[in-house]
N, C-alpha and C. Protein backbone atom coordinates (compact mmCIF):
# COMPACT_ATOMS: atom_id res chain seq x y z
N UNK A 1 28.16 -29.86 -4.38
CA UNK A 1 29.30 -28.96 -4.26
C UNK A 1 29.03 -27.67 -5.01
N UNK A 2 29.35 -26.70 -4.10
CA UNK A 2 28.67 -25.01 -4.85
C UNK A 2 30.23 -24.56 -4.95
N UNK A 3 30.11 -24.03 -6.38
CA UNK A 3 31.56 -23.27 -6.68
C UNK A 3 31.18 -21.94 -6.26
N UNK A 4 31.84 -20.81 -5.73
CA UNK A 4 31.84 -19.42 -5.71
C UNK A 4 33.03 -19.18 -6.20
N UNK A 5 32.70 -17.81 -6.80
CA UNK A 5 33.87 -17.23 -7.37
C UNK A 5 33.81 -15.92 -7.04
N UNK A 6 35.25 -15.67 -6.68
CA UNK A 6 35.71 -14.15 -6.11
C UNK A 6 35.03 -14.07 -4.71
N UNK A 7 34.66 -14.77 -4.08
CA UNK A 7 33.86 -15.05 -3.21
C UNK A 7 34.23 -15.31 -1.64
N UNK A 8 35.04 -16.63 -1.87
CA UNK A 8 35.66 -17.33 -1.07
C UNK A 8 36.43 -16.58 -0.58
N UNK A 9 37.25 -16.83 0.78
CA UNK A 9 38.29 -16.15 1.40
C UNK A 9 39.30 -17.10 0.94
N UNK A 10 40.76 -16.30 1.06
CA UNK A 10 42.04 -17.10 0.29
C UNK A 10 42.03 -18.63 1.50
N UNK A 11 42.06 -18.83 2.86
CA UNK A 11 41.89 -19.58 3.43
C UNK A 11 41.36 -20.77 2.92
N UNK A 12 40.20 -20.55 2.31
CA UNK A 12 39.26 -21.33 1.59
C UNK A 12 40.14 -22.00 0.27
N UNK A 13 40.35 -21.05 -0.25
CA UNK A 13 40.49 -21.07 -1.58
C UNK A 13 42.11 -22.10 -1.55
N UNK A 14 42.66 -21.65 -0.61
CA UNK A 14 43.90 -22.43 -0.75
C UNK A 14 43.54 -23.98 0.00
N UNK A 15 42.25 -24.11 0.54
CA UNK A 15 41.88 -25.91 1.22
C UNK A 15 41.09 -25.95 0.06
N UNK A 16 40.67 -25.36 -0.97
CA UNK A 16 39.28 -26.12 -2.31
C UNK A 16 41.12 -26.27 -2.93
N UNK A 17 42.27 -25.55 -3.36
CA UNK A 17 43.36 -25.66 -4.14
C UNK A 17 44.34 -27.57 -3.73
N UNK A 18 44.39 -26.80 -2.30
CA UNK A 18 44.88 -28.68 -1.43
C UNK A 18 43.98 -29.33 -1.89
N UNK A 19 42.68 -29.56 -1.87
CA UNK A 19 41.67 -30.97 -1.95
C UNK A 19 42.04 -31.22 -3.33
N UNK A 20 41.86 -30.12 -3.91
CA UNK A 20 42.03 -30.50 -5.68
C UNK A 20 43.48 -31.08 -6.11
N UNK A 21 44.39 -31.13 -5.25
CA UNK A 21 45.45 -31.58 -5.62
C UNK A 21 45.76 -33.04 -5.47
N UNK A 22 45.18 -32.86 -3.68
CA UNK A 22 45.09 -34.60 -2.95
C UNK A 22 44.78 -35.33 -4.15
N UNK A 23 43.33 -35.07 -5.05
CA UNK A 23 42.52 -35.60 -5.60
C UNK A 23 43.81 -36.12 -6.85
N UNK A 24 44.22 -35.16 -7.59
CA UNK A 24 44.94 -35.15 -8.65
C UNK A 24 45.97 -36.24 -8.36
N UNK A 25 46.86 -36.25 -6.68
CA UNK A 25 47.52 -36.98 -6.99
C UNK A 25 46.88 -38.55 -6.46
N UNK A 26 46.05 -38.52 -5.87
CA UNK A 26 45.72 -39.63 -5.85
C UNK A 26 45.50 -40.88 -6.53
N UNK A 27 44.59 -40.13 -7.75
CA UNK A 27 44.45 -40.46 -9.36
C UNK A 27 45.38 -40.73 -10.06
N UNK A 28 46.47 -40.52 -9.28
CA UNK A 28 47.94 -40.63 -10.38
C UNK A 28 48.51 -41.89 -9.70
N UNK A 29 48.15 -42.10 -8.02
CA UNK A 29 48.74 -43.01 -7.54
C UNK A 29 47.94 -44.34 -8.09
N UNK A 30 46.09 -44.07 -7.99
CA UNK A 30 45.74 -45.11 -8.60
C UNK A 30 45.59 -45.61 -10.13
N UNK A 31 46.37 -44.61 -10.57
CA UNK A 31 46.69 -45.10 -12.16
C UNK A 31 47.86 -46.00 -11.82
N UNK A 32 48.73 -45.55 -11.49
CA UNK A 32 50.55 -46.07 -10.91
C UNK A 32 49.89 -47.40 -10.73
N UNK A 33 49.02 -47.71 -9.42
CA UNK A 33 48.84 -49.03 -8.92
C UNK A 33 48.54 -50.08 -9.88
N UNK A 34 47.07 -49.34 -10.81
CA UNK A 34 46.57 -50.12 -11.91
C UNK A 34 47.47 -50.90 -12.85
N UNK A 35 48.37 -49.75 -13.18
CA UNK A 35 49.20 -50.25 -14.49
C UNK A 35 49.96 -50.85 -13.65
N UNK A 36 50.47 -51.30 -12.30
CA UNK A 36 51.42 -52.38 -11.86
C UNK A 36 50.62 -53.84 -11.80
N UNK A 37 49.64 -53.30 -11.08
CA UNK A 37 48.82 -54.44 -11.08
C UNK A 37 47.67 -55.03 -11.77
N UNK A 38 47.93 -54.38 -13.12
CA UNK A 38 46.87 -55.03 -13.86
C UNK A 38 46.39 -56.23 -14.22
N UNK A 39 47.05 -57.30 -14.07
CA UNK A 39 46.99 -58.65 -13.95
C UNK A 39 45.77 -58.76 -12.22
N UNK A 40 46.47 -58.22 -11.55
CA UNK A 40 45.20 -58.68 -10.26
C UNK A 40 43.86 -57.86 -10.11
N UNK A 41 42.66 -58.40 -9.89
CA UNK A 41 41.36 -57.16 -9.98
C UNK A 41 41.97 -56.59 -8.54
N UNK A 42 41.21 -55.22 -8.84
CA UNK A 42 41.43 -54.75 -7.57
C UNK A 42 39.86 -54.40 -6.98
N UNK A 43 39.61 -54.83 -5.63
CA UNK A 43 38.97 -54.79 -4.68
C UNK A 43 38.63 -53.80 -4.15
């Protein structure tokens, strides 16, 4: 993954801003899951 800076078109910059968020909340969902289900491994 190549970062540019000042580079990118806002187009861009606002789908690298979405991915980085998906990511963020995802991480939050699989924290959420963990701490519910910490008793079961997860797969």
């Amino acid at each position: 993954m190549k970062k540019l800076v000042c580079t990118t078109s806002p187009k861009e910059h606002d789908a690298d801003k979405e991915a980085q968020e998906f990511e963020n909340f995802n991480k939050f969902v699989d924290n959420k899951i963990q701490k519910k289900w910490l008793k079961k491994p997860i797969l």
